[in-house]
PDB file of N, CA and C in Angstrom:
ATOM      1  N   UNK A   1      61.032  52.189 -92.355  1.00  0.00           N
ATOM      2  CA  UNK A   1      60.911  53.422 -91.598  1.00  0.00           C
ATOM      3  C   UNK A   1      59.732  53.292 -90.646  1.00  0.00           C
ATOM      4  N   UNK A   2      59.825  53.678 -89.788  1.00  0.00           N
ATOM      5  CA  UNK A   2      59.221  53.504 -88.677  1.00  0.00           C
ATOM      6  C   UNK A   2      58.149  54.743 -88.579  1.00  0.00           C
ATOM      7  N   UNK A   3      56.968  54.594 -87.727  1.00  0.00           N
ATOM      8  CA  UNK A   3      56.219  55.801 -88.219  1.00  0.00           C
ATOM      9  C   UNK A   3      55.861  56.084 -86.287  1.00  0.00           C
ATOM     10  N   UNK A   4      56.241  57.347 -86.066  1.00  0.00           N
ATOM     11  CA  UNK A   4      55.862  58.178 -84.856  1.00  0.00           C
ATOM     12  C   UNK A   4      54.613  58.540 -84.688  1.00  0.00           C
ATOM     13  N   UNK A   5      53.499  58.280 -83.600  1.00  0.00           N
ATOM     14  CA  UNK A   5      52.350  59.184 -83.667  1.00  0.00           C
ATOM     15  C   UNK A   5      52.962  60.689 -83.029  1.00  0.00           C
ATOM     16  N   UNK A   6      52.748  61.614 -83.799  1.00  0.00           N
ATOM     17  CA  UNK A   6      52.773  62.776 -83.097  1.00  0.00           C
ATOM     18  C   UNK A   6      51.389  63.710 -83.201  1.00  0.00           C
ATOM     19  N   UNK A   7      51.171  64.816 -81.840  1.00  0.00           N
ATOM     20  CA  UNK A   7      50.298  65.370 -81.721  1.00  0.00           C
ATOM     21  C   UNK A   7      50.374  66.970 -81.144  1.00  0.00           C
ATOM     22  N   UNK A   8      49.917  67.990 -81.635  1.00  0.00           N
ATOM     23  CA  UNK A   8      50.027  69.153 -81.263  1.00  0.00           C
ATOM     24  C   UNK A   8      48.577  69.814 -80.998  1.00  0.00           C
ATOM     25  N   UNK A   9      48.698  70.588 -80.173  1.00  0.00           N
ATOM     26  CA  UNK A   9      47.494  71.287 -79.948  1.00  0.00           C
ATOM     27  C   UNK A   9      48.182  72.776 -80.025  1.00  0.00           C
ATOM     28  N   UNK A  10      47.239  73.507 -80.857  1.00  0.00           N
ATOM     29  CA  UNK A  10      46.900  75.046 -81.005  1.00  0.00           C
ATOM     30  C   UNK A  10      45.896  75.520 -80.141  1.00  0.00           C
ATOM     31  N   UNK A  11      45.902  76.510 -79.802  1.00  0.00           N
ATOM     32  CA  UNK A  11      45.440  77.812 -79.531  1.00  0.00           C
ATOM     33  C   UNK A  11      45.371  79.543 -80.172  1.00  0.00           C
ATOM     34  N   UNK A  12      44.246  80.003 -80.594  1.00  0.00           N
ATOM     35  CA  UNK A  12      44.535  81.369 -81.459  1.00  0.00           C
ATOM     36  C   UNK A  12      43.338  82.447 -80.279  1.00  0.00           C
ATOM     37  N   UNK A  13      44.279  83.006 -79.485  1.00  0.00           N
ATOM     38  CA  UNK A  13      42.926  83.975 -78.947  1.00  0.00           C
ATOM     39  C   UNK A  13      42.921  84.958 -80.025  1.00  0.00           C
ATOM     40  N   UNK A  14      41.751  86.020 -79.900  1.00  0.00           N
ATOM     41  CA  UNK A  14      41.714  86.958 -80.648  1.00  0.00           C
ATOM     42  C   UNK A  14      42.513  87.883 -80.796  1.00  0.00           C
ATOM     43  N   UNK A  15      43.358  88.379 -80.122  1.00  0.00           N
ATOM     44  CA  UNK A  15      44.180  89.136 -79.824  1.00  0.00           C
ATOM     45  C   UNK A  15      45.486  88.603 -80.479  1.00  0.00           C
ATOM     46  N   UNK A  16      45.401  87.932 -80.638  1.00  0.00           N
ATOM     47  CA  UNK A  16      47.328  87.087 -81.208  1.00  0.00           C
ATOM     48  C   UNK A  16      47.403  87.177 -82.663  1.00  0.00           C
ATOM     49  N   UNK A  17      48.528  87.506 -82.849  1.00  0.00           N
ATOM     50  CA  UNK A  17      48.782  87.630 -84.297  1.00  0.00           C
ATOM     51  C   UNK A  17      48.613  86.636 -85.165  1.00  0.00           C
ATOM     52  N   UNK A  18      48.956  85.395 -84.406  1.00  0.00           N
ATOM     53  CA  UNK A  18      48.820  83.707 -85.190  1.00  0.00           C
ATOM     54  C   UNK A  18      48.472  82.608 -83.836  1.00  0.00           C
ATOM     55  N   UNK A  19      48.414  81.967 -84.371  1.00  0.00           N
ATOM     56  CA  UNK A  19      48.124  80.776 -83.265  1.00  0.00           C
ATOM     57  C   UNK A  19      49.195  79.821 -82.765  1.00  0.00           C
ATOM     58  N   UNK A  20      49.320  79.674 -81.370  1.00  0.00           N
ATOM     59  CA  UNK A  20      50.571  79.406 -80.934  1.00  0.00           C
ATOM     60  C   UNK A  20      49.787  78.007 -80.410  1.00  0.00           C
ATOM     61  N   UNK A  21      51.196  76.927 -80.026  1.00  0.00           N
ATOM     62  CA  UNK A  21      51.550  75.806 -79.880  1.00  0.00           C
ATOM     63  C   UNK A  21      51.335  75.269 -78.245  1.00  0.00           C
ATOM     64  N   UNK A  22      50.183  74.781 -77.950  1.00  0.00           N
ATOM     65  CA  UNK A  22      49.738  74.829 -76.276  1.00  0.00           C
ATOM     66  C   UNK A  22      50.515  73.398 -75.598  1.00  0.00           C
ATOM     67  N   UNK A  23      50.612  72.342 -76.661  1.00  0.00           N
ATOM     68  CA  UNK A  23      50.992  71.496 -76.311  1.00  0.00           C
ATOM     69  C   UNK A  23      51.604  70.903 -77.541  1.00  0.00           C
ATOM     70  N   UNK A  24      52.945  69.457 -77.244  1.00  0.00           N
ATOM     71  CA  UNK A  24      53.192  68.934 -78.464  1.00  0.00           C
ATOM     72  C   UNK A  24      53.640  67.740 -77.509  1.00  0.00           C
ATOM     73  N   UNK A  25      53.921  66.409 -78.506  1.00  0.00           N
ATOM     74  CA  UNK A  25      54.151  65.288 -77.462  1.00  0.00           C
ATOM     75  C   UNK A  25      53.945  63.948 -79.084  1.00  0.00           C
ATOM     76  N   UNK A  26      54.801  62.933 -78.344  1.00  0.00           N
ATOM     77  CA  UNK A  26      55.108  62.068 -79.868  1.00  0.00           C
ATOM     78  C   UNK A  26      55.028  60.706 -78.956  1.00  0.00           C
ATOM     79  N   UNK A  27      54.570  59.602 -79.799  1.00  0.00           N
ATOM     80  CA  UNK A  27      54.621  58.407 -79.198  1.00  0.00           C
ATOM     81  C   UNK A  27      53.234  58.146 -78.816  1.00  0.00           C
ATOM     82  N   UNK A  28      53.884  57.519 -76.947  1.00  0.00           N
ATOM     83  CA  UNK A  28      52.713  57.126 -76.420  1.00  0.00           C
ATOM     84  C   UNK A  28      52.362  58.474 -75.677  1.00  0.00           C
ATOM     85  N   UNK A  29      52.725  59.340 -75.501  1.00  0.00           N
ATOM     86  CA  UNK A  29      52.106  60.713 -75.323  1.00  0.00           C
ATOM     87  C   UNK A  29      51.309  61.257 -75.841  1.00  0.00           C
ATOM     88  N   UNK A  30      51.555  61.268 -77.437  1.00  0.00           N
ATOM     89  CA  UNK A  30      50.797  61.846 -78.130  1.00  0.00           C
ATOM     90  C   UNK A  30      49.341  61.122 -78.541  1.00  0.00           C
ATOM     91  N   UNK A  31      49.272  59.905 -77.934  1.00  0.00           N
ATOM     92  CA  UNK A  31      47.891  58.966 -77.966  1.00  0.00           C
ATOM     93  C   UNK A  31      47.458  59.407 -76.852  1.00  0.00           C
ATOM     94  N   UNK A  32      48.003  59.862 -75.540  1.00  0.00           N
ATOM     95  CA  UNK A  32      47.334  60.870 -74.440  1.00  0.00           C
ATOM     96  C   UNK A  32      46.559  61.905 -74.423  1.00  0.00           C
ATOM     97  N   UNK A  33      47.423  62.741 -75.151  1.00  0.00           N
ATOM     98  CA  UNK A  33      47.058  64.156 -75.661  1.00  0.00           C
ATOM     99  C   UNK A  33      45.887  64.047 -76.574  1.00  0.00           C
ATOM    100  N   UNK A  34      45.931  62.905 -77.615  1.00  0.00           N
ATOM    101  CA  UNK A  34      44.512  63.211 -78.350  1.00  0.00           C
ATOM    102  C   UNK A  34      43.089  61.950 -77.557  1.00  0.00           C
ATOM    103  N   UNK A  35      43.379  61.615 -76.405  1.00  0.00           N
ATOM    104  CA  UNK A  35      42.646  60.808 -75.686  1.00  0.00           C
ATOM    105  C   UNK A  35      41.799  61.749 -74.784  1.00  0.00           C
ATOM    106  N   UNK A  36      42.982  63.031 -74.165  1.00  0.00           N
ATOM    107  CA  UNK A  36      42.427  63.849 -73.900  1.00  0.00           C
ATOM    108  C   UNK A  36      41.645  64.765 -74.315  1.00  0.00           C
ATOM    109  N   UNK A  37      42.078  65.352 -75.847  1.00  0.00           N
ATOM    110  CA  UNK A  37      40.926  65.845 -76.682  1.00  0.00           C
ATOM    111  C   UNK A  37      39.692  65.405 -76.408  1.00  0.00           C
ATOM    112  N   UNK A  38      39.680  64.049 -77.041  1.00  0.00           N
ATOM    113  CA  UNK A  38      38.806  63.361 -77.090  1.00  0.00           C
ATOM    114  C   UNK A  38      37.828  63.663 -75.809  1.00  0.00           C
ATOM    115  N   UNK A  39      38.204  63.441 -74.511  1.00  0.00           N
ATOM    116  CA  UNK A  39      37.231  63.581 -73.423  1.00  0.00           C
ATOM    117  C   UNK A  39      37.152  64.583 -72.996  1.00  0.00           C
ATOM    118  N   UNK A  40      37.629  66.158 -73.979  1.00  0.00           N
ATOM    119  CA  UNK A  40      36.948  66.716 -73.416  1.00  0.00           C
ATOM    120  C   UNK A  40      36.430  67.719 -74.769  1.00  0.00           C
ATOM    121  N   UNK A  41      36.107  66.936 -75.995  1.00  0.00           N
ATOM    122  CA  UNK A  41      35.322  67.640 -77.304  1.00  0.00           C
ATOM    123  C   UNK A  41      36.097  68.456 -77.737  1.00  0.00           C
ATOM    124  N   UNK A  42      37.111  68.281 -77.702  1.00  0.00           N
ATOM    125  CA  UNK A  42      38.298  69.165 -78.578  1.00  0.00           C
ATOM    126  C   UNK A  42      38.349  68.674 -79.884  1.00  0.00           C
ATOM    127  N   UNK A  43      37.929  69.570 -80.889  1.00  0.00           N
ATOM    128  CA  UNK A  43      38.311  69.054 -82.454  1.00  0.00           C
ATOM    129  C   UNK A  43      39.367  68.708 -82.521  1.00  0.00           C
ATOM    130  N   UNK A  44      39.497  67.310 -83.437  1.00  0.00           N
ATOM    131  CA  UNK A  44      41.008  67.181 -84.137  1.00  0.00           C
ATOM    132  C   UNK A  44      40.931  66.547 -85.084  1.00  0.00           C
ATOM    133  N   UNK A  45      41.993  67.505 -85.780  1.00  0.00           N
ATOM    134  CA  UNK A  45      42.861  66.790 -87.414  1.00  0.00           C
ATOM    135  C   UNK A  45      43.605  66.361 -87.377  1.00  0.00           C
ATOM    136  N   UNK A  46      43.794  65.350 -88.290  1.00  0.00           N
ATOM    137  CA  UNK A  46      44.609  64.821 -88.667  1.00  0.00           C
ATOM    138  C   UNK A  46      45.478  64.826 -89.786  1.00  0.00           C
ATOM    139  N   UNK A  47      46.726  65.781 -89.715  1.00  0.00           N
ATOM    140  CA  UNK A  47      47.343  65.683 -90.770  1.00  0.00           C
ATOM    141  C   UNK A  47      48.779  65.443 -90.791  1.00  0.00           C
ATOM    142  N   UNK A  48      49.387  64.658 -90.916  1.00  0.00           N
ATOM    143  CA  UNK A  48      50.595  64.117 -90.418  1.00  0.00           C
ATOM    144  C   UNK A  48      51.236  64.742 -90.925  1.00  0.00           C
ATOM    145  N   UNK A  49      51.865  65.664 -91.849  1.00  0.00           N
ATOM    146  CA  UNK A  49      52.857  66.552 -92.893  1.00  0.00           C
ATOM    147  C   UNK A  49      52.735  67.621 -91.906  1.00  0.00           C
ATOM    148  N   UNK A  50      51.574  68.469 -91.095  1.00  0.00           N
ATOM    149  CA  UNK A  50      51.316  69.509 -90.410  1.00  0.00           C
ATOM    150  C   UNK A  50      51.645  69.451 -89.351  1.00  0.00           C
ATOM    151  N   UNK A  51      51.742  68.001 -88.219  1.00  0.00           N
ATOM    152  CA  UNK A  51      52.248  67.908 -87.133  1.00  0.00           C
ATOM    153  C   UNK A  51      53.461  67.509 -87.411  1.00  0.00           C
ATOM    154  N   UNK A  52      54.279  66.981 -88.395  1.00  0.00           N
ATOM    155  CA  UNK A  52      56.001  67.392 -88.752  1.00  0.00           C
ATOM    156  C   UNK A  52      56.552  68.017 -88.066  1.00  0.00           C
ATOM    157  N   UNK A  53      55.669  69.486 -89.128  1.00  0.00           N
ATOM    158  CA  UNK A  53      56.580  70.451 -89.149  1.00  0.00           C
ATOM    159  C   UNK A  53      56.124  71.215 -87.338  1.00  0.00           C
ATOM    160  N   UNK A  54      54.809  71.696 -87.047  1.00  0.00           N
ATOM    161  CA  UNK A  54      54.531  71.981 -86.400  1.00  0.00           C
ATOM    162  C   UNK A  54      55.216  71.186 -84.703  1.00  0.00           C
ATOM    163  N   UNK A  55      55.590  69.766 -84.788  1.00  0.00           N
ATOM    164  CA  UNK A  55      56.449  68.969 -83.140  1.00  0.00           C
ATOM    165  C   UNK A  55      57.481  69.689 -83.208  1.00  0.00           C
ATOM    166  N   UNK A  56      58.462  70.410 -84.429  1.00  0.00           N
ATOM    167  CA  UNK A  56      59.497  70.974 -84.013  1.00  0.00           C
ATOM    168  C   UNK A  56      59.536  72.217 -83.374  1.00  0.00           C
ATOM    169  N   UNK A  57      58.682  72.664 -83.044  1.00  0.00           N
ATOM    170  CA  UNK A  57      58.372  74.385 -82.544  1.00  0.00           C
ATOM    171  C   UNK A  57      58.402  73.959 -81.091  1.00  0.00           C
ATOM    172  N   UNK A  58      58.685  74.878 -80.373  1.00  0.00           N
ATOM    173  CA  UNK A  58      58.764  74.900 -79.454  1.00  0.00           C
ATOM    174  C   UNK A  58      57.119  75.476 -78.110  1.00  0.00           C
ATOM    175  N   UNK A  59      56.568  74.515 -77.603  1.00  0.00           N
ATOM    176  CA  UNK A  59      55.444  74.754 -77.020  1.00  0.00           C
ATOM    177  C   UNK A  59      55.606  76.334 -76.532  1.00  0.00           C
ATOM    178  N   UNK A  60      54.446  77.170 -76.595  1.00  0.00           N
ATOM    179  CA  UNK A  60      54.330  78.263 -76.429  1.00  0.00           C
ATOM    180  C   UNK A  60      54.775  79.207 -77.489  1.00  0.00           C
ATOM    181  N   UNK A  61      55.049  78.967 -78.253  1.00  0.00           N
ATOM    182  CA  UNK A  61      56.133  79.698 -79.687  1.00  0.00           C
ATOM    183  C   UNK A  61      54.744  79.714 -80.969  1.00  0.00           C
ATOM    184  N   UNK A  62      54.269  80.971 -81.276  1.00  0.00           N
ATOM    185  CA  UNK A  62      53.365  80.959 -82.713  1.00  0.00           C
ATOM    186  C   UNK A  62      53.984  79.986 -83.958  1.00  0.00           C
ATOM    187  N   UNK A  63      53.227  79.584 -84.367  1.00  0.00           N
ATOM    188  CA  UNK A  63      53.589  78.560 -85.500  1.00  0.00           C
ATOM    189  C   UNK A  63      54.117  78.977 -86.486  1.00  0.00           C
ATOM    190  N   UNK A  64      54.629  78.388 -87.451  1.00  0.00           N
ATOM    191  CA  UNK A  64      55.719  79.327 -88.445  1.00  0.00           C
ATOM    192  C   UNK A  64      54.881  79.569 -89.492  1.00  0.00           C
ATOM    193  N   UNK A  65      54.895  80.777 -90.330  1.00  0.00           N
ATOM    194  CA  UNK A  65      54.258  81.539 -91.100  1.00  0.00           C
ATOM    195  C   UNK A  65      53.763  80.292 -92.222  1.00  0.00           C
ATOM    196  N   UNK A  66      54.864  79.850 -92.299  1.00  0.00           N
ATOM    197  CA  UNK A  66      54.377  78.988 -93.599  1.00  0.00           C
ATOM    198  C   UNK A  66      53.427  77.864 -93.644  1.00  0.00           C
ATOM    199  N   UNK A  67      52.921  77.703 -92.437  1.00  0.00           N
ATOM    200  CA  UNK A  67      52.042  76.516 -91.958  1.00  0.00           C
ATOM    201  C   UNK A  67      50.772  77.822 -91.625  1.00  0.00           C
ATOM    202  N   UNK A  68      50.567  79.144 -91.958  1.00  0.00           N
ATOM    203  CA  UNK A  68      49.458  80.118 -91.329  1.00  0.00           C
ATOM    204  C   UNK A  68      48.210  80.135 -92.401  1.00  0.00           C
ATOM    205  N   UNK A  69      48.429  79.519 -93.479  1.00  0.00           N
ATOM    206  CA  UNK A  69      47.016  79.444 -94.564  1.00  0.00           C
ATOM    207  C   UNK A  69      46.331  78.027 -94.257  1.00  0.00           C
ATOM    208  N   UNK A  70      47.065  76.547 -94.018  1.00  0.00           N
ATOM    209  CA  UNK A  70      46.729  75.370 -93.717  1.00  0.00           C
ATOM    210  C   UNK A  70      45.756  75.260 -92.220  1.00  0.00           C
ATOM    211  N   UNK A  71      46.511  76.243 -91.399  1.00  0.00           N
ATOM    212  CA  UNK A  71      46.271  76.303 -89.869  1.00  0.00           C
ATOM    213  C   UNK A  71      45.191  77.350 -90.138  1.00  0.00           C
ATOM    214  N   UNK A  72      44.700  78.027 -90.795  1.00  0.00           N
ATOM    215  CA  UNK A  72      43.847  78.976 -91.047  1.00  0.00           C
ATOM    216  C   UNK A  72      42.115  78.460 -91.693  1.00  0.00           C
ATOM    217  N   UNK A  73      42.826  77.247 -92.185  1.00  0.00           N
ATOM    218  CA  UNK A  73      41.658  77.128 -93.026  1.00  0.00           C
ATOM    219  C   UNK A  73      40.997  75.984 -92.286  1.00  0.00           C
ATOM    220  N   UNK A  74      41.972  75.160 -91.097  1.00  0.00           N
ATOM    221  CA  UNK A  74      41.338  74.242 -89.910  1.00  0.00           C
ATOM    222  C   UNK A  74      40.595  74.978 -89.131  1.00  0.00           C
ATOM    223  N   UNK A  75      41.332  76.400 -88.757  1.00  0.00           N
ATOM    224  CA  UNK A  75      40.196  77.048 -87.874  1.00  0.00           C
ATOM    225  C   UNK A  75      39.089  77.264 -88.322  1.00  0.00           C
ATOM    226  N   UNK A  76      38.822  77.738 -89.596  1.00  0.00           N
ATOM    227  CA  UNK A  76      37.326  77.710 -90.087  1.00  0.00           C
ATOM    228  C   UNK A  76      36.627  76.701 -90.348  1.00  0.00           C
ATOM    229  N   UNK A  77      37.323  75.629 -90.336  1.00  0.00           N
ATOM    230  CA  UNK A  77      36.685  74.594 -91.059  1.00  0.00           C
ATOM    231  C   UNK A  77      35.913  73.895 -89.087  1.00  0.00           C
ATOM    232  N   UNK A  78      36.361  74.526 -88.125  1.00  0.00           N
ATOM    233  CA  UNK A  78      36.211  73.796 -86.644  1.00  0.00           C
ATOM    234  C   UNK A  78      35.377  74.611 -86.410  1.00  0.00           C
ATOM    235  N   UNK A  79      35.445  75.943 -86.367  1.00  0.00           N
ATOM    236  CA  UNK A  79      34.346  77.068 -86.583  1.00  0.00           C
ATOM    237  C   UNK A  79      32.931  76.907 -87.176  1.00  0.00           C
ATOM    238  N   UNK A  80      32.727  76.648 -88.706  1.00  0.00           N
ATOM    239  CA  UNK A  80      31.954  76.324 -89.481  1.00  0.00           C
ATOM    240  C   UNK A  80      30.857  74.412 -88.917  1.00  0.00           C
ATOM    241  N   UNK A  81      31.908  73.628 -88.862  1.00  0.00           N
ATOM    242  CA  UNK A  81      31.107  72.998 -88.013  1.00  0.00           C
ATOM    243  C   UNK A  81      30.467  72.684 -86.783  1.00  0.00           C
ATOM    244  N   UNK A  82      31.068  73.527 -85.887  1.00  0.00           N
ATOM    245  CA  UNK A  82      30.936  74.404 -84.667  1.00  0.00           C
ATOM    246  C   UNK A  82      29.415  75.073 -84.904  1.00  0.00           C
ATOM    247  N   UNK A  83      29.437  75.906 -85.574  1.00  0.00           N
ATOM    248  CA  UNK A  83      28.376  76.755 -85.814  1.00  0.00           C
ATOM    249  C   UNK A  83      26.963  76.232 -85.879  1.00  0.00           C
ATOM    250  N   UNK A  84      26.850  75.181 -86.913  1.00  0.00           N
ATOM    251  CA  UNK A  84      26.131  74.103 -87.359  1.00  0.00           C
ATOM    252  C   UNK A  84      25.601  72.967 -86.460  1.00  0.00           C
ATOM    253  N   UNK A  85      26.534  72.670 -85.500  1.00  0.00           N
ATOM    254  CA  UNK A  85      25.892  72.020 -84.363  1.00  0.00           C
ATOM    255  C   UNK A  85      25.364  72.893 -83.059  1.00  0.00           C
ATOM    256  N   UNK A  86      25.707  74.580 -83.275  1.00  0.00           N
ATOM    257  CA  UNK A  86      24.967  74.988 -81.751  1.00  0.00           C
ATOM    258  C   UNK A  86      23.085  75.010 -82.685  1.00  0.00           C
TER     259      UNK A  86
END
């Protein structure tokens, strides 16, 4: 079995009920997308079970409920070390 890099980027403004899907992209795309992170200090995780489920959504579409405690506990955890380095 062959293994895909895939990569998604979130977004949660305050106002939104959950955090929706800004970008998604698999392959040699998705080594773009987190290249781009990269240059411009965008946190990222890595969790391959979470970008699964999360490449099938459709960009711009809130993430599905059942991925909202996992995706919840990255935001604090980006937050919390966030905090710590200002």
């Amino acid at each position: 079995m062959n293994f895909v890099k895939k990569a998604v980027a979130l977004r949660y403004p305050e106002n939104a009920q959950a955090p929706f899907i800004t970008a998604s992209a698999k392959g040699l795309l998705a080594q773009r997308l987190l290249k781009i992170a990269e240059e411009n200090d965008v946190a990222v995780v890595r969790d391959d079970a979470l970008a699964e489920v999360l490449s099938f959504q459709e960009v711009g579409s809130c993430i599905p409920e059942q991925t909202w405690e996992i995706v919840a506990k990255i935001f604090a955890f980006i937050g919390y070390i966030g905090d710590k380095n200002e």
